[in-house]
C-alpha atoms as a PDB file:
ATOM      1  CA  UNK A   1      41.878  21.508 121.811  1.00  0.00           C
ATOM      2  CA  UNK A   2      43.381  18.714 119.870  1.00  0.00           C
ATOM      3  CA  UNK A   3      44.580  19.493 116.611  1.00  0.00           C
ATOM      4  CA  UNK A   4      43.836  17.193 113.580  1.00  0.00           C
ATOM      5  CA  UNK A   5      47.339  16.471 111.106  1.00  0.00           C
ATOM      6  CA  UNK A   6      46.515  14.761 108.643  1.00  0.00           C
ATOM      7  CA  UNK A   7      50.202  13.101 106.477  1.00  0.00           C
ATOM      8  CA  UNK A   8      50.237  13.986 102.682  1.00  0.00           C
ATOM      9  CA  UNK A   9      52.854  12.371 100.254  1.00  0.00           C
ATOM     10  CA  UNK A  10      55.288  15.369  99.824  1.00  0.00           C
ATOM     11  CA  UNK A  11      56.389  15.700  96.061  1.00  0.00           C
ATOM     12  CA  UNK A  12      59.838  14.050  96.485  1.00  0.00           C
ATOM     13  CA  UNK A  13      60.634  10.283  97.893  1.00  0.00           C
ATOM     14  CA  UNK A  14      57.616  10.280  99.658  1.00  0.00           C
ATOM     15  CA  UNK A  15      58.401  12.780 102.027  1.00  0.00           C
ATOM     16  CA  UNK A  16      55.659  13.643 104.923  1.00  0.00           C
ATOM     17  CA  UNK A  17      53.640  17.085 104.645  1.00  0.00           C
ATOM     18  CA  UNK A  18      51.575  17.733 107.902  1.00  0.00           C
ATOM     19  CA  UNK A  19      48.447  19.868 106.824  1.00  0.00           C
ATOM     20  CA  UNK A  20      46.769  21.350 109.192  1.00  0.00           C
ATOM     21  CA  UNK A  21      42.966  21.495 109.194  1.00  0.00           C
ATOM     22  CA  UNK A  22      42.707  23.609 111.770  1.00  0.00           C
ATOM     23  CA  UNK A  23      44.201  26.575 109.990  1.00  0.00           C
ATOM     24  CA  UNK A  24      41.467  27.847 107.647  1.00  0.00           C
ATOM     25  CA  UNK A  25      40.436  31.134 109.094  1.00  0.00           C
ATOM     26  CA  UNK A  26      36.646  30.775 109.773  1.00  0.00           C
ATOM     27  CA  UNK A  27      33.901  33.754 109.127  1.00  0.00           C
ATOM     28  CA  UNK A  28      32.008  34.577 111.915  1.00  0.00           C
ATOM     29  CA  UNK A  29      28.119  34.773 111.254  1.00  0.00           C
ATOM     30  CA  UNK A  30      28.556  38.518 110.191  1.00  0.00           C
ATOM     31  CA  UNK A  31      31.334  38.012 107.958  1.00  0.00           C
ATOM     32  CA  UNK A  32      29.483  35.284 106.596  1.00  0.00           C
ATOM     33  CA  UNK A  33      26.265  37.598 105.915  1.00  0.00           C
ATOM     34  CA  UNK A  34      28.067  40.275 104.558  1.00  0.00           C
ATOM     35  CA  UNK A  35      29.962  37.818 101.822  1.00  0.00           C
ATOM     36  CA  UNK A  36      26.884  36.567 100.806  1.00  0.00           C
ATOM     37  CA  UNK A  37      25.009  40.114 100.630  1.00  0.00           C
ATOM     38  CA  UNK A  38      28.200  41.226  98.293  1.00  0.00           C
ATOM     39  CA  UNK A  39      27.869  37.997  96.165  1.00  0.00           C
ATOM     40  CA  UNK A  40      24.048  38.719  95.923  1.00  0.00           C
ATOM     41  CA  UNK A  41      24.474  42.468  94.602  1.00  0.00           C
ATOM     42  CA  UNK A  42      27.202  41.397  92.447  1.00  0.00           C
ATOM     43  CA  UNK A  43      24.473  38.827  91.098  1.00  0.00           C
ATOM     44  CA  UNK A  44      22.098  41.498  90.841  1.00  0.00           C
ATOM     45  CA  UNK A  45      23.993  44.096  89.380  1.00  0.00           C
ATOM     46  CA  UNK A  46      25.541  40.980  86.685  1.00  0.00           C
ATOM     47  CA  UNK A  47      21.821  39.986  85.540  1.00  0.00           C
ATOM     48  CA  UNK A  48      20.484  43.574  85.387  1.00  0.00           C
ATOM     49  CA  UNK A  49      23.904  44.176  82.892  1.00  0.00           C
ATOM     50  CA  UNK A  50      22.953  41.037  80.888  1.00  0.00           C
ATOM     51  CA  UNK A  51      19.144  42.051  80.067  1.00  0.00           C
ATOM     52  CA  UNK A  52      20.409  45.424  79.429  1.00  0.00           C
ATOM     53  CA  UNK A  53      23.103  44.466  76.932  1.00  0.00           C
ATOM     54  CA  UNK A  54      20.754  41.967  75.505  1.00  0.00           C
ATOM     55  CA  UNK A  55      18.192  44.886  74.778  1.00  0.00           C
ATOM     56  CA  UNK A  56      21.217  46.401  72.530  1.00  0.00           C
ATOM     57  CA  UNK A  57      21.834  43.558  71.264  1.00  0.00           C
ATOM     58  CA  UNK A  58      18.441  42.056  69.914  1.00  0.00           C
ATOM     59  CA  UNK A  59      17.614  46.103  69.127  1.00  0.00           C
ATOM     60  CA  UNK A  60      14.500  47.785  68.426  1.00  0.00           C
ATOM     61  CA  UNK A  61      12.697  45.227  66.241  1.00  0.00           C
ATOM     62  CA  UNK A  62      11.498  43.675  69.117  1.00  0.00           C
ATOM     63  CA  UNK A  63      10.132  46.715  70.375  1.00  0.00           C
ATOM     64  CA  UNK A  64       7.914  47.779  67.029  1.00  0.00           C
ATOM     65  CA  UNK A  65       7.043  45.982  64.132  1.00  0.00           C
ATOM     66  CA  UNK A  66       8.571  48.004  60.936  1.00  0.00           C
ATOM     67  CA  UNK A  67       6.516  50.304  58.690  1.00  0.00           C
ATOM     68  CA  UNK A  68       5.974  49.588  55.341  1.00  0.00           C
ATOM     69  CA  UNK A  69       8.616  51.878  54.284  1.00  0.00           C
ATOM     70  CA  UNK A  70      10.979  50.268  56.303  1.00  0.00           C
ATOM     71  CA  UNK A  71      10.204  46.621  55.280  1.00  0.00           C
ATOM     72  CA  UNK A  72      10.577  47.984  51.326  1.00  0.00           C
ATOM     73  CA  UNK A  73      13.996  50.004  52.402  1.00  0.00           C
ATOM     74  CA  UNK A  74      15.156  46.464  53.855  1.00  0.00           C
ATOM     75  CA  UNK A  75      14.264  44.841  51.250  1.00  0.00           C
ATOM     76  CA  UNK A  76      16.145  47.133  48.385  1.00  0.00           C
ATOM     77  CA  UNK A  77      18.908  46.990  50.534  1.00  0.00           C
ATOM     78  CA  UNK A  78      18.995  43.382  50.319  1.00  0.00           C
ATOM     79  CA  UNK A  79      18.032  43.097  46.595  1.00  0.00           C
ATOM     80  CA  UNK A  80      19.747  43.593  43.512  1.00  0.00           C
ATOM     81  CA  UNK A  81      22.593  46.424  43.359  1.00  0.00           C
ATOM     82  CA  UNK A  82      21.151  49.370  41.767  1.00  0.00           C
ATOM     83  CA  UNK A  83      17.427  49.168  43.060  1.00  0.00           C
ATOM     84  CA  UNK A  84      15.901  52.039  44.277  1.00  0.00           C
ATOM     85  CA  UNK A  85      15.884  52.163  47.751  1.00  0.00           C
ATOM     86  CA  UNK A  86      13.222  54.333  49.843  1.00  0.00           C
ATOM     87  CA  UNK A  87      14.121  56.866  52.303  1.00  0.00           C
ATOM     88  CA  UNK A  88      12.181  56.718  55.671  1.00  0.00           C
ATOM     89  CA  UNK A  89      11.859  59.586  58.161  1.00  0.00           C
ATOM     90  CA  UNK A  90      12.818  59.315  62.128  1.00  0.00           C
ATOM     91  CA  UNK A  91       8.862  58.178  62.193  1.00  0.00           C
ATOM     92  CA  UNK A  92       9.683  55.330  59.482  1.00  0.00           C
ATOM     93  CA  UNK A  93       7.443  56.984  57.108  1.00  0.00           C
ATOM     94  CA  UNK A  94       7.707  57.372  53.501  1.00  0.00           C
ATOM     95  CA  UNK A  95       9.994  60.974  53.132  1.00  0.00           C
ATOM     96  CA  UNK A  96       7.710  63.024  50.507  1.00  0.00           C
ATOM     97  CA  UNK A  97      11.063  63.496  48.208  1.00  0.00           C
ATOM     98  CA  UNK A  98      12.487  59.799  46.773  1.00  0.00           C
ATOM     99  CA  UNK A  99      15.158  60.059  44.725  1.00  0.00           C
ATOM    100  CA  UNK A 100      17.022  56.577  43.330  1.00  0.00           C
ATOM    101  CA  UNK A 101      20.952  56.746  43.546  1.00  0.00           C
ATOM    102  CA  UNK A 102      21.606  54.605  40.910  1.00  0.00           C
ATOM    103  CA  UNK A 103      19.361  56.764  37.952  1.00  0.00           C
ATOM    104  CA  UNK A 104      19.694  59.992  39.640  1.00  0.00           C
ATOM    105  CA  UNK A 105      16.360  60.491  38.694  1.00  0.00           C
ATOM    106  CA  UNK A 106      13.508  62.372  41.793  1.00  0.00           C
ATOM    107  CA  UNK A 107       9.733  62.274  42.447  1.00  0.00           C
ATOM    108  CA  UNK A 108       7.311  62.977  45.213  1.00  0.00           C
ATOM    109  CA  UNK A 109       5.573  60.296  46.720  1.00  0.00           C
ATOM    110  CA  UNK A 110       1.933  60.103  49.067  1.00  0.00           C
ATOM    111  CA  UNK A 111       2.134  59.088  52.611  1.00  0.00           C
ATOM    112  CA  UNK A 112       1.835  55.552  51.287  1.00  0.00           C
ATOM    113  CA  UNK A 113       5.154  55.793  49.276  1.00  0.00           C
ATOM    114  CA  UNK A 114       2.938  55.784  45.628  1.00  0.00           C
ATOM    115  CA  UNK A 115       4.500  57.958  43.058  1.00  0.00           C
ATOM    116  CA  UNK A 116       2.771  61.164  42.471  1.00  0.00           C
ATOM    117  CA  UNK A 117       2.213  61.723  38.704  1.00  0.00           C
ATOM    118  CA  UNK A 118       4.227  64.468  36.857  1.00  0.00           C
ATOM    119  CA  UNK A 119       6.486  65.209  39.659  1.00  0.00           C
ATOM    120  CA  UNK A 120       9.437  63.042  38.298  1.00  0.00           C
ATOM    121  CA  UNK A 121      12.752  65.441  37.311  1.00  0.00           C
ATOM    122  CA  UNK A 122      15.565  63.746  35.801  1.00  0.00           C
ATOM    123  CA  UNK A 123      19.610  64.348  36.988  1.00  0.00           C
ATOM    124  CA  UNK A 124      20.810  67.574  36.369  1.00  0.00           C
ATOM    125  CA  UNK A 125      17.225  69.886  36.713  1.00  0.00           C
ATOM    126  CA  UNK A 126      16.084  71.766  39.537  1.00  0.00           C
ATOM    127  CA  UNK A 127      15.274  70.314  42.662  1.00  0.00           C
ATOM    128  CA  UNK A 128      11.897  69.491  43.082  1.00  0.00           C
ATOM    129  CA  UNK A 129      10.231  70.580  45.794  1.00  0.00           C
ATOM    130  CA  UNK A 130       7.669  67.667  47.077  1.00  0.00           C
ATOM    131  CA  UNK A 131       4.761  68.996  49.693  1.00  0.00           C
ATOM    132  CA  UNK A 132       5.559  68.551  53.423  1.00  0.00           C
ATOM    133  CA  UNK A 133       3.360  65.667  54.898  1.00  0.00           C
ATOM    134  CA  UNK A 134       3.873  67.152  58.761  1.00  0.00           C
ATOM    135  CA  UNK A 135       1.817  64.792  60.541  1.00  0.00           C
ATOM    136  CA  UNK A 136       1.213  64.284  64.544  1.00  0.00           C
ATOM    137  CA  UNK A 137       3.518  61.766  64.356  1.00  0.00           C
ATOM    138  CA  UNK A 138       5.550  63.140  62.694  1.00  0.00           C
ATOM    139  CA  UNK A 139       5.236  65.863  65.462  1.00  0.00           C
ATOM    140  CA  UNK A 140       5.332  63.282  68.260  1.00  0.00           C
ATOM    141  CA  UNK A 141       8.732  62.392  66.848  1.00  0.00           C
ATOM    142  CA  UNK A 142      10.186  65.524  66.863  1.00  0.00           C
ATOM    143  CA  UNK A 143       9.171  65.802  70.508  1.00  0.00           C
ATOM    144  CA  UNK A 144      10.657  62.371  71.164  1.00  0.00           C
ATOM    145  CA  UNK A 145      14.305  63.681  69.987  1.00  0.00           C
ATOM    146  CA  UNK A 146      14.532  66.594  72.073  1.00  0.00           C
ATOM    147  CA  UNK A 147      14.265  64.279  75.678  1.00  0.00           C
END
C-alpha cells in the first residue's frame, strides 16, 4: 500500500514537513457506534439538565396563576415602604391574623382578606386570637408537605 506524503512549509526557511495521511487511527464500525451512542446520551442527559434547570429557573408561576392574596402581597411588596403587606398561607390564602409591620397594629380578616369589624388591637395589647379558616385545601396542603 502506497503511502500518501503530502510537503508542508516547516516554520523556519521553508523547511519540508512530511505529514502523513495515513496515520490517523481509524474506528472500526463498532467503535464508531459506540462514540456516537456516548455522544447521544451525553445529548440526552445535557437537554433533560437544561429543561430541568429551566423549570427552576422560570419557577412556579408558570405552573399556577397566583391567588389574590398573593397578587396584593406582590404588590405591597413592590409599593410604597411602609404599606401593609398581607400574609399568605402554604395554600396562598389570606392567613386569618394580618398584622401591618409598619403600625404594629392586628385584625382578623375573612377568607377573602376583608377586615372583620371590631377585631382590630393596637401594639402593645393582647394577642388577638382570629378564628381558624381550616379548609380542604388547606388540608390538601398539609398533605402535600409531608411527601
Amino acid at each position: 500500500m502506497r503511502q500518501l506524503v503530502t510537503p508542508v512549509k516547516g516554520p523556519l526557511k521553508g523547511e519540508v514537513e512530511e505529514v502523513n495521511h495515513n496515520s490517523q487511527t481509524t474506528e472500526t464500525p463498532s467503535e464508531s457506534l459506540g462514540r456516537v451512542q456516548k455522544e447521544t446520551i451525553t445529548m440526552a442527559t445535557l437537554t433533560i439538565i437544561l429543561l430541568f434547570s429551566m423549570g427552576f429557573a422560570l419557577g412556579d408561576d408558570t405552573i399556577q396563576p397566583k391567588t389574590p392574596c398573593e397578587s396584593a402581597r406582590d404588590a405591597a411588596i413592590n409599593g410604597p415602604i411602609g404599606a401593609y403587606i398581607p400574609t399568605c398561607d402554604a395554600a396562598g390564602q389570606y392567613t386569618p391574623k394580618q398584622c401591618s409591620g409598619s403600625t404594629g397594629y392586628c385584625w382578623c380578616v375573612t377568607s377573602t382578606g376583608q377586615k372583620i369589624p371590631g377585631t382590630e388591637t393596637p401594639p402593645g395589647t393582647a394577642p388577638i386570637k382570629c378564628p381558624c379558616r381550616y379548609t380542604l385545601i388547606h388540608y390538601m396542603f398539609d398533605l402535600y408537605s409531608w411527601f
